[in-house]
Protein backbone atom coordinates (compact mmCIF):
# COMPACT_ATOMS: atom_id res chain seq x y z
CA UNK A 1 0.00 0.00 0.00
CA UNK A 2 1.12 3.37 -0.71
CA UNK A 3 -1.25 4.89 1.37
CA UNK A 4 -1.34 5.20 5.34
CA UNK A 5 -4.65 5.25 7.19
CA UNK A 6 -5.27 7.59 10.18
CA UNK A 7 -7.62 7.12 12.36
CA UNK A 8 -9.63 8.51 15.29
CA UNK A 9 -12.22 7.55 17.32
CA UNK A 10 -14.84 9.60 19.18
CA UNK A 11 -16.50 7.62 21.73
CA UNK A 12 -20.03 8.33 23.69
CA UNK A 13 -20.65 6.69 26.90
CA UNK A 14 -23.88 7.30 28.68
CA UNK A 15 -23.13 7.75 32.26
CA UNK A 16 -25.16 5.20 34.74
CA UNK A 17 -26.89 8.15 36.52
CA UNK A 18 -30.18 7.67 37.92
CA UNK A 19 -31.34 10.99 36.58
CA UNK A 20 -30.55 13.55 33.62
CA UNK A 21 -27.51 15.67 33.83
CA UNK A 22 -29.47 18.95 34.18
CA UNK A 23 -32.59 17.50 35.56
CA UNK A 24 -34.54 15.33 37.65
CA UNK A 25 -35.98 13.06 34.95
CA UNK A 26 -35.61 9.32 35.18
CA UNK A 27 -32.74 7.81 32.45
CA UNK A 28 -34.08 4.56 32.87
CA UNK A 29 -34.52 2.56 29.54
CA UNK A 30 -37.48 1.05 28.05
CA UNK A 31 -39.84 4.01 28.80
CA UNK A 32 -43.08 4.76 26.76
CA UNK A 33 -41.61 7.56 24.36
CA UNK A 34 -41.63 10.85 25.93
CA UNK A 35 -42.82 10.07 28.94
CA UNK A 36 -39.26 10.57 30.68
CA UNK A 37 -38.99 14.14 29.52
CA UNK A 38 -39.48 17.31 31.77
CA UNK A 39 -39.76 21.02 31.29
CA UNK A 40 -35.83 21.57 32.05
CA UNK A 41 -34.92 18.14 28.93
CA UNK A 42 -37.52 20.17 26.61
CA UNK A 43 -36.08 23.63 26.61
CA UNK A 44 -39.33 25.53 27.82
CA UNK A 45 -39.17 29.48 28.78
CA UNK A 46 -37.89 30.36 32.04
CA UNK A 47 -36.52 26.70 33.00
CA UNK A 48 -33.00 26.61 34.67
CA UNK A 49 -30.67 23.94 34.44
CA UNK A 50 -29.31 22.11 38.01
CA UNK A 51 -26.28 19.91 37.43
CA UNK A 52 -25.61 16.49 38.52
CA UNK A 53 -22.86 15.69 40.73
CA UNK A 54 -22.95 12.01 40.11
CA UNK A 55 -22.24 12.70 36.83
CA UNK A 56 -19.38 14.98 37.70
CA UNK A 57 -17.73 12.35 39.78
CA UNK A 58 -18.12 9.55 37.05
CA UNK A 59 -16.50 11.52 35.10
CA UNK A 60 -13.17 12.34 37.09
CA UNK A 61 -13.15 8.33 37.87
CA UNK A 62 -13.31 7.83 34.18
CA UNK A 63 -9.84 10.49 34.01
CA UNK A 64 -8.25 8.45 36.70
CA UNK A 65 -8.37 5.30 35.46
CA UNK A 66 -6.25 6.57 32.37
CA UNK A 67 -3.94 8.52 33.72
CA UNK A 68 -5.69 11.72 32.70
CA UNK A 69 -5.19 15.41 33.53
CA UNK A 70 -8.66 16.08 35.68
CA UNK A 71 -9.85 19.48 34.97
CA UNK A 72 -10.14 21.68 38.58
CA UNK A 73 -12.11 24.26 36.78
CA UNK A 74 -14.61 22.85 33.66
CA UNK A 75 -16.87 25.10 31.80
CA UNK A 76 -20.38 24.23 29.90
CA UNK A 77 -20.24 25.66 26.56
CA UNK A 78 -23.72 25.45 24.59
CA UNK A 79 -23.33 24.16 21.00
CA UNK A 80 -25.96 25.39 18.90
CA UNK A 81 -27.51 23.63 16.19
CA UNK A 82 -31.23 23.03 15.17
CA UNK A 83 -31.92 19.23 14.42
CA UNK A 84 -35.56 17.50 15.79
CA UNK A 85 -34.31 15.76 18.60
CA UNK A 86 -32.27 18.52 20.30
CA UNK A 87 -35.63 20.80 21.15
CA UNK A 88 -33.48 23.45 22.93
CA UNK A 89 -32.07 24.39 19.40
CA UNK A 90 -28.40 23.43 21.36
CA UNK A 91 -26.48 20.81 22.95
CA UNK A 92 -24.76 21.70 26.74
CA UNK A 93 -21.13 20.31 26.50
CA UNK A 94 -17.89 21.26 27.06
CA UNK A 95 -15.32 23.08 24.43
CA UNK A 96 -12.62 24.18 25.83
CA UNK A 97 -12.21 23.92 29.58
CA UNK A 98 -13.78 19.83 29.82
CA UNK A 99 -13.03 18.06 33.13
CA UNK A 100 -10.80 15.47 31.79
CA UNK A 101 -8.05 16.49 29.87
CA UNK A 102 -4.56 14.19 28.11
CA UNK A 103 -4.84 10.83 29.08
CA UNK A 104 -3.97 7.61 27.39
CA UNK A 105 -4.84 3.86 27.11
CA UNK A 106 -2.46 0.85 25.82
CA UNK A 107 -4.13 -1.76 23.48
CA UNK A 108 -3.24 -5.43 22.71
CA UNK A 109 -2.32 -6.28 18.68
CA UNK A 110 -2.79 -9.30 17.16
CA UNK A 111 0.82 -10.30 17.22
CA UNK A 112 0.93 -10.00 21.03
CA UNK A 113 2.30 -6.43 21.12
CA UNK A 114 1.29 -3.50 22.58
CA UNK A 115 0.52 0.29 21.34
CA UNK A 116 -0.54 3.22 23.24
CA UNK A 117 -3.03 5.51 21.90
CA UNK A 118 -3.71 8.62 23.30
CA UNK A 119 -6.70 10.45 24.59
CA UNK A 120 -6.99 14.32 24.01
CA UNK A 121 -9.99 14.96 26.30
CA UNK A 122 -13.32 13.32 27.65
CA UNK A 123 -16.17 15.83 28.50
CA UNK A 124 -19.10 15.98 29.69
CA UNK A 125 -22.31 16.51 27.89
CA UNK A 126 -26.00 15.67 27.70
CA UNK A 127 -27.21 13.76 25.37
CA UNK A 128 -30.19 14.14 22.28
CA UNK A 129 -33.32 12.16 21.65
CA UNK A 130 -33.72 10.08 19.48
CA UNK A 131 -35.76 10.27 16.10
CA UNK A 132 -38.13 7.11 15.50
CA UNK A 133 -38.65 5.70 12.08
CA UNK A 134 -40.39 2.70 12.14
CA UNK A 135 -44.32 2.92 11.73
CA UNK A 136 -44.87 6.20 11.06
CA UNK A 137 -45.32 5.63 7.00
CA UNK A 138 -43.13 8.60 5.61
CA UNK A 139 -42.79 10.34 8.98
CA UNK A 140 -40.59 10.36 11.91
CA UNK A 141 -41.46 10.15 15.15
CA UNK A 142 -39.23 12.05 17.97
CA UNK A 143 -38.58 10.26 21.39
CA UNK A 144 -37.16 12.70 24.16
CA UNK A 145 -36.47 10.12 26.98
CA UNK A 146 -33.06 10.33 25.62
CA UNK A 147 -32.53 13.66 25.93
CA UNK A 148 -30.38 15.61 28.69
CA UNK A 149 -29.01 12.29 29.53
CA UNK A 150 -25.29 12.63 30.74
CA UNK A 151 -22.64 11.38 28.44
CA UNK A 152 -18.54 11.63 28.42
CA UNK A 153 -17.72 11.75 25.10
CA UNK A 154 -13.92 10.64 24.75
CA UNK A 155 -12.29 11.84 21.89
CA UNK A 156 -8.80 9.70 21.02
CA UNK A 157 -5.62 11.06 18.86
CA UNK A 158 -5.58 10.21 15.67
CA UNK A 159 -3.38 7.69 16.66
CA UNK A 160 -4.68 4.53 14.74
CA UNK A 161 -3.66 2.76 11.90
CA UNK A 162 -6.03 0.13 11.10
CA UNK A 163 -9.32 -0.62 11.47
CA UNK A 164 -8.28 -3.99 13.83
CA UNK A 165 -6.61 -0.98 15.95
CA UNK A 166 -9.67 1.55 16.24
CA UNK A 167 -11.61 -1.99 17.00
CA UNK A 168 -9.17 -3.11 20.10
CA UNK A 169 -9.26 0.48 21.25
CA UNK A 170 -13.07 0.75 21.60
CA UNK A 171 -12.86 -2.79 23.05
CA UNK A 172 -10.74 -1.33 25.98
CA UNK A 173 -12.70 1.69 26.34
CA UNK A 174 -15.54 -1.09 26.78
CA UNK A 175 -14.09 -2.80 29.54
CA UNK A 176 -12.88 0.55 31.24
CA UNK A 177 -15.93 1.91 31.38
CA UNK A 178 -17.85 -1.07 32.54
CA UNK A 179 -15.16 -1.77 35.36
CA UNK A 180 -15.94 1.73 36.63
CA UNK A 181 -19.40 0.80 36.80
CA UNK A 182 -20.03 4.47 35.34
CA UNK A 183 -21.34 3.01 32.01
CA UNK A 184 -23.58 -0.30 31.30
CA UNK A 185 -22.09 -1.00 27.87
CA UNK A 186 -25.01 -2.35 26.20
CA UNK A 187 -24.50 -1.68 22.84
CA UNK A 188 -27.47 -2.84 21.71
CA UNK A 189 -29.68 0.30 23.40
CA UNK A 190 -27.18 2.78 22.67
CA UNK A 191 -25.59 3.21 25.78
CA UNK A 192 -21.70 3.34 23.76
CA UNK A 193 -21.64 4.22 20.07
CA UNK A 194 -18.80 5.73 18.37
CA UNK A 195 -18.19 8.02 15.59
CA UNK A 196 -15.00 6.54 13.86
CA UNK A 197 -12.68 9.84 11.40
CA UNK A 198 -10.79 7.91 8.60
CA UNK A 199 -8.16 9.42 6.59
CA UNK A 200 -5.58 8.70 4.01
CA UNK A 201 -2.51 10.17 3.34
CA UNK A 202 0.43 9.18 1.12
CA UNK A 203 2.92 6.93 3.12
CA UNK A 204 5.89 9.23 4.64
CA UNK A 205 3.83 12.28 4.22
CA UNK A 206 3.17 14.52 7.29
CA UNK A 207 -0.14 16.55 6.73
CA UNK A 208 -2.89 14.58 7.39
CA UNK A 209 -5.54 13.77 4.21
CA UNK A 210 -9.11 14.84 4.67
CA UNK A 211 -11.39 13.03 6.87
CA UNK A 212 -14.60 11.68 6.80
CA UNK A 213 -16.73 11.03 9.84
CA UNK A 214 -18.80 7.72 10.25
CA UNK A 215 -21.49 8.36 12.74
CA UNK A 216 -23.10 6.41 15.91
CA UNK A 217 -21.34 2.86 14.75
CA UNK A 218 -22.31 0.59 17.89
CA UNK A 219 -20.57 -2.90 17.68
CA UNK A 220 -16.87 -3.63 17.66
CA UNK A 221 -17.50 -5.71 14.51
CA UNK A 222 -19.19 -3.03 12.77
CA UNK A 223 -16.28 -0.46 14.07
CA UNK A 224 -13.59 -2.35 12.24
CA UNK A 225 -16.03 -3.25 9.19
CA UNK A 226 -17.26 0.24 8.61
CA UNK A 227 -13.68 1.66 8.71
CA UNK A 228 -12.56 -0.67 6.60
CA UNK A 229 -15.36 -0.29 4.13
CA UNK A 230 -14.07 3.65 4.45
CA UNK A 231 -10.84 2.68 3.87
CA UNK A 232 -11.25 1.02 0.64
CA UNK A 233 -13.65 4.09 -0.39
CA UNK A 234 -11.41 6.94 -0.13
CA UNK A 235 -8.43 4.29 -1.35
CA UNK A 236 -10.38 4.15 -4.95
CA UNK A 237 -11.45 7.76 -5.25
CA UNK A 238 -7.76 9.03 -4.90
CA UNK A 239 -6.38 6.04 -7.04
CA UNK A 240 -8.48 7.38 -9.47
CA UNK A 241 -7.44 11.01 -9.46
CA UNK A 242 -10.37 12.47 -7.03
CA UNK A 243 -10.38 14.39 -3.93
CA UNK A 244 -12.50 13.16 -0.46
CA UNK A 245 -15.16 15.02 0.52
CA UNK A 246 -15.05 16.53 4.30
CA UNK A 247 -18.53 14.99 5.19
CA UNK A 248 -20.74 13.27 7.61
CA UNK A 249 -21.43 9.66 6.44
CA UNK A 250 -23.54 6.71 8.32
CA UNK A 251 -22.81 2.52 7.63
CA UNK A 252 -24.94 0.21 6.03
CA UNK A 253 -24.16 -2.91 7.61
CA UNK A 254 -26.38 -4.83 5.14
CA UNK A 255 -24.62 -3.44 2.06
CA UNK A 256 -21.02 -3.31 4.26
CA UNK A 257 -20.52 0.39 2.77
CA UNK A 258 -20.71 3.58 4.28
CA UNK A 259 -23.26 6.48 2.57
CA UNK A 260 -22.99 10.62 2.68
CA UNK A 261 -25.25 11.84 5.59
CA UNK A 262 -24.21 15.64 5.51
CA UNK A 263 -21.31 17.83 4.99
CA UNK A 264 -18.60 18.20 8.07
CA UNK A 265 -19.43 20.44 10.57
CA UNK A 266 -16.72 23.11 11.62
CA UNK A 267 -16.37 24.94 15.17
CA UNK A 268 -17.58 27.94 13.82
CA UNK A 269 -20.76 26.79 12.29
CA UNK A 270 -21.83 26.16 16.20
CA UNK A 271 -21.15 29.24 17.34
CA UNK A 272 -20.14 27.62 21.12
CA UNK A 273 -19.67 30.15 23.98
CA UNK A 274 -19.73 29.50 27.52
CA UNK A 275 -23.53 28.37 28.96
CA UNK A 276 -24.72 31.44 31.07
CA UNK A 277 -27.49 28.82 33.14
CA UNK A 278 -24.40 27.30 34.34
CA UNK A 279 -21.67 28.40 36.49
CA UNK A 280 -17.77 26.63 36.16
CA UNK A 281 -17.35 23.92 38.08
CA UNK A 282 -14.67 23.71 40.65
CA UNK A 283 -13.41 20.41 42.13
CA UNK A 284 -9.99 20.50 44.06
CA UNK A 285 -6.75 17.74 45.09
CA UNK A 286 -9.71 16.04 48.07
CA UNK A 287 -12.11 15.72 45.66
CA UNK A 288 -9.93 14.18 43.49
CA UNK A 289 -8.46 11.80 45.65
CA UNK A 290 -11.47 11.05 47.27
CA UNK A 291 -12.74 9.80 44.18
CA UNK A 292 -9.54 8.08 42.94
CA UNK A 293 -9.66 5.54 46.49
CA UNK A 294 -13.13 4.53 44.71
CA UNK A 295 -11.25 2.81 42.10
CA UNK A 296 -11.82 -0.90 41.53
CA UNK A 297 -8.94 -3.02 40.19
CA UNK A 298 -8.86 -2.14 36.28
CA UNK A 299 -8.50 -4.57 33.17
CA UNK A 300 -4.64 -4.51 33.04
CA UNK A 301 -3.79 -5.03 36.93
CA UNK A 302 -6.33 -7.59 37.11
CA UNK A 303 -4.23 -9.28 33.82
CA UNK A 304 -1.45 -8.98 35.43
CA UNK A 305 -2.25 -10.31 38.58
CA UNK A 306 -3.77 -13.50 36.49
CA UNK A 307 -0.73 -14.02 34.83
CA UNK A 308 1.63 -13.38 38.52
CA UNK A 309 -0.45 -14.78 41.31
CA UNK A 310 -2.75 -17.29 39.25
CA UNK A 311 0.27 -18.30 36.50
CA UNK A 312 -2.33 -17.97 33.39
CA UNK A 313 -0.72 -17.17 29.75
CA UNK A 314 -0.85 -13.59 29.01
CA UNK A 315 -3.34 -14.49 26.13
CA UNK A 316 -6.05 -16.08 28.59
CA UNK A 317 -4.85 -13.78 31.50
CA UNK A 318 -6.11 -10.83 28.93
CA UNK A 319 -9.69 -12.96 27.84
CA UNK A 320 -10.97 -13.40 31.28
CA UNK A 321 -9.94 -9.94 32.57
CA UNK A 322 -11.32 -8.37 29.15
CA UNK A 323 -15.08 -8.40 31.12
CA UNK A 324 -15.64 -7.51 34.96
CA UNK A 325 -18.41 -10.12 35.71
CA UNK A 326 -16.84 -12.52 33.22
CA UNK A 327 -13.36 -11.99 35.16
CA UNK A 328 -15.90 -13.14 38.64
CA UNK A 329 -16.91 -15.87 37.55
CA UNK A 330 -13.83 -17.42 36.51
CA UNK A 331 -11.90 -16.22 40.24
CA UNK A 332 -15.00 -17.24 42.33
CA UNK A 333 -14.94 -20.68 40.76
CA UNK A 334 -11.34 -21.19 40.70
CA UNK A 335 -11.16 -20.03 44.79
CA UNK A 336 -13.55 -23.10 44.68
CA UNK A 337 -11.80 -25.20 43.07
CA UNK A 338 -8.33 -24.27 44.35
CA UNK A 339 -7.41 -24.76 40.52
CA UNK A 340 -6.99 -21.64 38.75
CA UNK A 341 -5.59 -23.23 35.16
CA UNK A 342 -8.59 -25.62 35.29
CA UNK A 343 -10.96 -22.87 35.76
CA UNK A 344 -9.80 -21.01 32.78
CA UNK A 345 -9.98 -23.85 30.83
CA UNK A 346 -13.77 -23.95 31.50
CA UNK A 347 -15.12 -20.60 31.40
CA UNK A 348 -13.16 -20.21 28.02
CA UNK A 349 -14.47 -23.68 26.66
CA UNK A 350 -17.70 -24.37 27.97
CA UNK A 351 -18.86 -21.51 29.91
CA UNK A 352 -18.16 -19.13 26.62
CA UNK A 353 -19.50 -21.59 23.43
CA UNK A 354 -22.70 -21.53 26.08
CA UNK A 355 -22.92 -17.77 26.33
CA UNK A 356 -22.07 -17.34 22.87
CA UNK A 357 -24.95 -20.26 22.04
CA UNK A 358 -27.41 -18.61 23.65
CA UNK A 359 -26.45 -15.35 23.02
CA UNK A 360 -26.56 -14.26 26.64
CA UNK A 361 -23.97 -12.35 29.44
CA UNK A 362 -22.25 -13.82 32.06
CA UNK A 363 -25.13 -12.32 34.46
CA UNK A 364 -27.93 -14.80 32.37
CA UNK A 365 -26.28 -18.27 33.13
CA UNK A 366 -28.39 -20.42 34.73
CA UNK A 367 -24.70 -22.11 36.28
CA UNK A 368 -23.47 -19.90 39.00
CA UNK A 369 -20.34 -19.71 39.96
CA UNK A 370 -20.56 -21.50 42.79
CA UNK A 371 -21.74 -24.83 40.66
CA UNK A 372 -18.77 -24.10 38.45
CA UNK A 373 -16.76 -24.64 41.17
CA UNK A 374 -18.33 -27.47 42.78
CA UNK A 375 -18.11 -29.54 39.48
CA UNK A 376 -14.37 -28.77 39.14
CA UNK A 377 -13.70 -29.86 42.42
CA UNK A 378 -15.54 -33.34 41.73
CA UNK A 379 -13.11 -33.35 38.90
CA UNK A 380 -10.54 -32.86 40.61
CA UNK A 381 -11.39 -35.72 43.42
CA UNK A 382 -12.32 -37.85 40.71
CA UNK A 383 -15.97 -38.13 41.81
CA UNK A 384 -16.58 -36.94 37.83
CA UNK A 385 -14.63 -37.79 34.55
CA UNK A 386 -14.96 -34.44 31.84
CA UNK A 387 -17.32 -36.13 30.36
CA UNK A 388 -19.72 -36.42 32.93
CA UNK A 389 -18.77 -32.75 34.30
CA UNK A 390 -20.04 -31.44 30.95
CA UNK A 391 -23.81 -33.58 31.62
CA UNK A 392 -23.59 -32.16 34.58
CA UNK A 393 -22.95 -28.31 33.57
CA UNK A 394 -25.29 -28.67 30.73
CA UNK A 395 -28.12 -29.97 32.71
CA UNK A 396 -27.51 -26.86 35.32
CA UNK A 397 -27.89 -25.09 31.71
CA UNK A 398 -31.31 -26.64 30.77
CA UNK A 399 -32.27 -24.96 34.23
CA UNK A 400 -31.94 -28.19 36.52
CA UNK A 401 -31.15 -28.25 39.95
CA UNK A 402 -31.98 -25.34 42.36
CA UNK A 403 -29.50 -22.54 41.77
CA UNK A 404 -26.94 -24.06 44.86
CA UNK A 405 -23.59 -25.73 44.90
CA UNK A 406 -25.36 -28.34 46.66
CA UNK A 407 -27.54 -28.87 43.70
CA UNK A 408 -24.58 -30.29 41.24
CA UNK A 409 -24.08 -33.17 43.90
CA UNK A 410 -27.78 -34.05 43.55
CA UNK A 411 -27.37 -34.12 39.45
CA UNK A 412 -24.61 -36.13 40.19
CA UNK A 413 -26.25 -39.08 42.30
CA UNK A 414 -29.41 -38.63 40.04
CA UNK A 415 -27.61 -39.10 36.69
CA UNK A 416 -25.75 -41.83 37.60
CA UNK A 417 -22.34 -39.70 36.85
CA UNK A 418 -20.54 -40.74 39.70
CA UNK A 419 -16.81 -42.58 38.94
CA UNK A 420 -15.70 -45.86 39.96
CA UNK A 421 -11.86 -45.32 40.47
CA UNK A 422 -12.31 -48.61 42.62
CA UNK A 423 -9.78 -50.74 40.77
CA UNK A 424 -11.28 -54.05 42.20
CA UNK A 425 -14.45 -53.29 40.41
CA UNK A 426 -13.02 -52.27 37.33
CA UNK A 427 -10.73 -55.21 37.28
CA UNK A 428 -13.54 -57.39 37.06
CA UNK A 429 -15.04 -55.13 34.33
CA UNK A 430 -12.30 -55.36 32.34
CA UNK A 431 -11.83 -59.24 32.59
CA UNK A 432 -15.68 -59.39 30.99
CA UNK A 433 -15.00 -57.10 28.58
CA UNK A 434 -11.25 -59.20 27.34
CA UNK A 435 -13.14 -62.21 27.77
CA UNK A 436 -15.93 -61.30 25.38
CA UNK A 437 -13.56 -59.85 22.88
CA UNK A 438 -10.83 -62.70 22.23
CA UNK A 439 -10.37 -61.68 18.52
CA UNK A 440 -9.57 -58.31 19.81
CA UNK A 441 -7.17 -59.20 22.54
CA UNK A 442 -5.73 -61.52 19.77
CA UNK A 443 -5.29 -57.90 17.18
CA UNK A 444 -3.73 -56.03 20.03
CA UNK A 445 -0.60 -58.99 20.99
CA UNK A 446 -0.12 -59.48 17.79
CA UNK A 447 0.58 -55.29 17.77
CA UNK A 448 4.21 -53.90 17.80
CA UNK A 449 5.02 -52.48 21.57
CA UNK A 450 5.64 -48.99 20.48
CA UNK A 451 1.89 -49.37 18.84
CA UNK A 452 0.03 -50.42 21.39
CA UNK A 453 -0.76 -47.01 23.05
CA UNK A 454 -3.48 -47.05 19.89
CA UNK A 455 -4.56 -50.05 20.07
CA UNK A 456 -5.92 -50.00 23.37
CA UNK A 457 -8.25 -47.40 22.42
CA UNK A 458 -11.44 -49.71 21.18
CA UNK A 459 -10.39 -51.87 24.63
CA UNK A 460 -11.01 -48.15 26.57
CA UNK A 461 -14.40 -48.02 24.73
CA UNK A 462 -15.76 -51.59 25.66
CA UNK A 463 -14.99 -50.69 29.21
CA UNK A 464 -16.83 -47.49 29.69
CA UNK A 465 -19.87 -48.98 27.63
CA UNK A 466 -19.88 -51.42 30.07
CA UNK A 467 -20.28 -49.46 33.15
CA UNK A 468 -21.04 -45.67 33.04
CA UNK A 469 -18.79 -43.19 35.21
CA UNK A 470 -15.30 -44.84 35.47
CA UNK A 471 -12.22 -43.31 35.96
CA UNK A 472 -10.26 -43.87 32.54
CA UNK A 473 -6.82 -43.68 34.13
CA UNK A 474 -8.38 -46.42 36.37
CA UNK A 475 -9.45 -48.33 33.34
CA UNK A 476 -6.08 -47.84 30.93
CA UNK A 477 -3.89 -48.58 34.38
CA UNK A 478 -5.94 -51.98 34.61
CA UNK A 479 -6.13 -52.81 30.90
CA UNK A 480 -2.83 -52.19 30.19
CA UNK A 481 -2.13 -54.93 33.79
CA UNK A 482 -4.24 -57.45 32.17
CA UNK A 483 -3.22 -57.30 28.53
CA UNK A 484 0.62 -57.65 29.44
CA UNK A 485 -0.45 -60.11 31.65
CA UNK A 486 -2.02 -62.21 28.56
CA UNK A 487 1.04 -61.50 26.34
């Protein structure tokens, strides 16, 4: 390629306030449209707006997880524009004194490495409602609920170079947030979208190439598919001789391409200046410390403690601390257990292709912890071989049992899943099973030595057919006895 990509991310995190940022209304989702709207969210004559502190304080926790500069004095600047859902004819925000200034985040690459990417700011602002297409045959409907709702929008460097990057990065952002408990994270309703800039500039040249904006993208798939269908955009019209277009475009996951929305948007054409309903807000060093001992472990300490305490690889270390309640899980059952490498191996085999089955969180399992725990621990007393931990775990799945560790021991005794590891009983298992199978036992002497670990595969078979539950070191200990015995 020829060409180097540049790319920035704007991110928009709704803050997990019980009210508005300026008001009293609920921000609870799932409303009946407009019903969580007050005078203060609609703009009416003489309202005034009263800010939330909560918000405030989310905000500075957000800075100090990475590493930011925390604004002690942050102004609200009104940014004016007229669009259906903003009926105040502005947006409050911040311009340019916001309450979280540099910071910076390090992301994982594909090839193991690391990068860090810096952030230029994170500010506060409310956020707009949201128009409604669906059933209104030609029109649009207009939903306030939304509206006035308290968002940190982070703003990153242009510090990316590919769309896998911008993709890890909003991915981290994801798990930040979500730590902190300031943000849900559900993509789904909104709650973090992104607006990804892509530009292209001739490799070794300095000046950046003109950018395009893709708005409100809300899936880490669709972050790295949208910039890449960008990518490839902008690629062919300057191959061909043209010039990019400074513009506003959306994605069309459907058709994987990106479409023009509106042209770009400059400063000036919002004519900010400071809000004069709202005076600056001053925080000092106590308040800032006060709300840095709030601080829960983050993402990367929590790694690295998996990978130092627990010995995990970095690559697992990095998947189970990727998710709070996911990360748990996995240490409440392997406390359980006492077996932290056997944990891991569960809640990234099992407990994810289950999640990922039923496309549910961590939170929706019908196998709590606990039980996750309690069926390792019968693996590791060899009460229960893998295969009948996993009819075990998936009947826990299929809602069986009563929600308590006690509960797995129960499926146990009622399935018939517990081993025999008593080698008396299995030796007279396995003298049936050679007796019954002389043609067999015949096949298997008449195999080379360094060929029989193979061969005693079908004899491993007859055995556990035979009698449900065994312990299979039991049985190949035993068979291996008796066939050398024979030969």
């Amino acid at each position: 390629m020829k060409w180097e990509v540049v790319i920035g991310l704007e991110i928009h995190a709704q803050l997990a306030t019980k009210s508005k940022i300026f008001s009293g209304s609920s921000t609870a989702y799932g409303a009946e449209a407009n019903t969580q709207a007050n005078a203060v969210d609609l703009g009416l004559p003489g309202v005034l707006p009263v800010f939330n502190e909560e918000a405030l304080r989310m905000a500075v926790k957000f800075g100090l997880a990475i590493d930011a500069e925390i604004g002690l004095k942050s102004v609200f600047d009104r940014k004016n524009y007229f669009y259906p859902d903003s009926p105040k004819g502005y947006q409050t925000t911040q311009l340019h004194h916001p309450i979280v200034g540099m910071g910076h985040i390090d992301i994982e690459l594909e090839d193991g490495s690391s990068k860090r990417i810096n952030v230029t700011r994170a500010h506060l602002e409310e956020d707009a409602g949201k128009s409604v297409h669906e059933g209104f045959h030609g029109m649009s409907g207009i939903d306030l609920n939304r509206a006035g709702t308290p968002l940190i929008e982070i703003v990153s460097e242009p510090e990316m170079r590919t769309a896998k990057e911008a993709a890890a990065y909003f991915r981290k952002m994801h798990s930040i947030v979500t730590y902190l408990g300031i943000c849900d994270g559900d993509l789904s309703q909104g709650s973090m979208r992104c607006d990804c800039n892509v530009s292209l500039r001739p490799k070794g040249q300095e000046a950046f190439g003109t950018r395009t904006e893709i708005k409100n993208v809300n899936s880490f798939r669709n972050v790295e598919r949208a910039i890449d269908a960008e990518i490839e955009r902008q690629m062919d019209i300057l191959e061909d001789g043209g010039k990019i277009v400074q513009e506003t475009r959306l994605y069309d996951a459907d058709k994987n391409e990106t479409r023009a929305m509106r042209s770009k948007e400059v400063a000036n054409d919002y004519r900010y200046f400071p809000c004069p309903d709202l005076l600056p807000v001053i925080i000092d060093d106590h308040y800032v410390e006060a709300v840095r001992a709030t601080l829960p472990e983050l993402p990367d300490a929590k790694r690295a403690r998996f990978v130092h305490t627990h010995s995990l690889s970095p690559v697992d270390a990095a998947i189970l601390a990727a998710n709070r309640e996911l990360a748990h899980y996995f240490e409440t059952a392997a406390q359980i257990a006492n077996d932290y490498k056997l944990a891991a191996n569960w809640v990234q085999g099992d407990v994810s292709a289950t999640l990922n089955r039923l496309e549910i969180s961590i939170s929706e399992l019908a196998v709590s912890a606990e039980q996750l725990g309690r069926i390792l621990q019968l693996i590791k007393d060899n009460t229960l071989n893998n295969g009948g931990a996993k009819e075990v775990f998936n009947a826990l799945v299929e809602g069986k049992g009563d929600g308590s560790a006690e509960s797995v021991d129960k499926l146990v005794d009622s399935l018939g899943l517990k081993q025999v590891s008593d080698s008396g009983a299995i030796e007279a298992i396995v003298a049936e099973v050679l007796a019954a199978n002389p043609k067999l036992v015949e096949g298997y002497l008449a195999t080379p030595e360094d060929k029989r670990a193979k061969a005693i595969g079908p004899f491993i078979g007859l055995v556990r057919k035979a009698a449900k539950g065994v312990n299979p070191q039991v049985v190949m200990d035993v068979l291996q006895k008796k066939l050398n015995e024979l030969g």
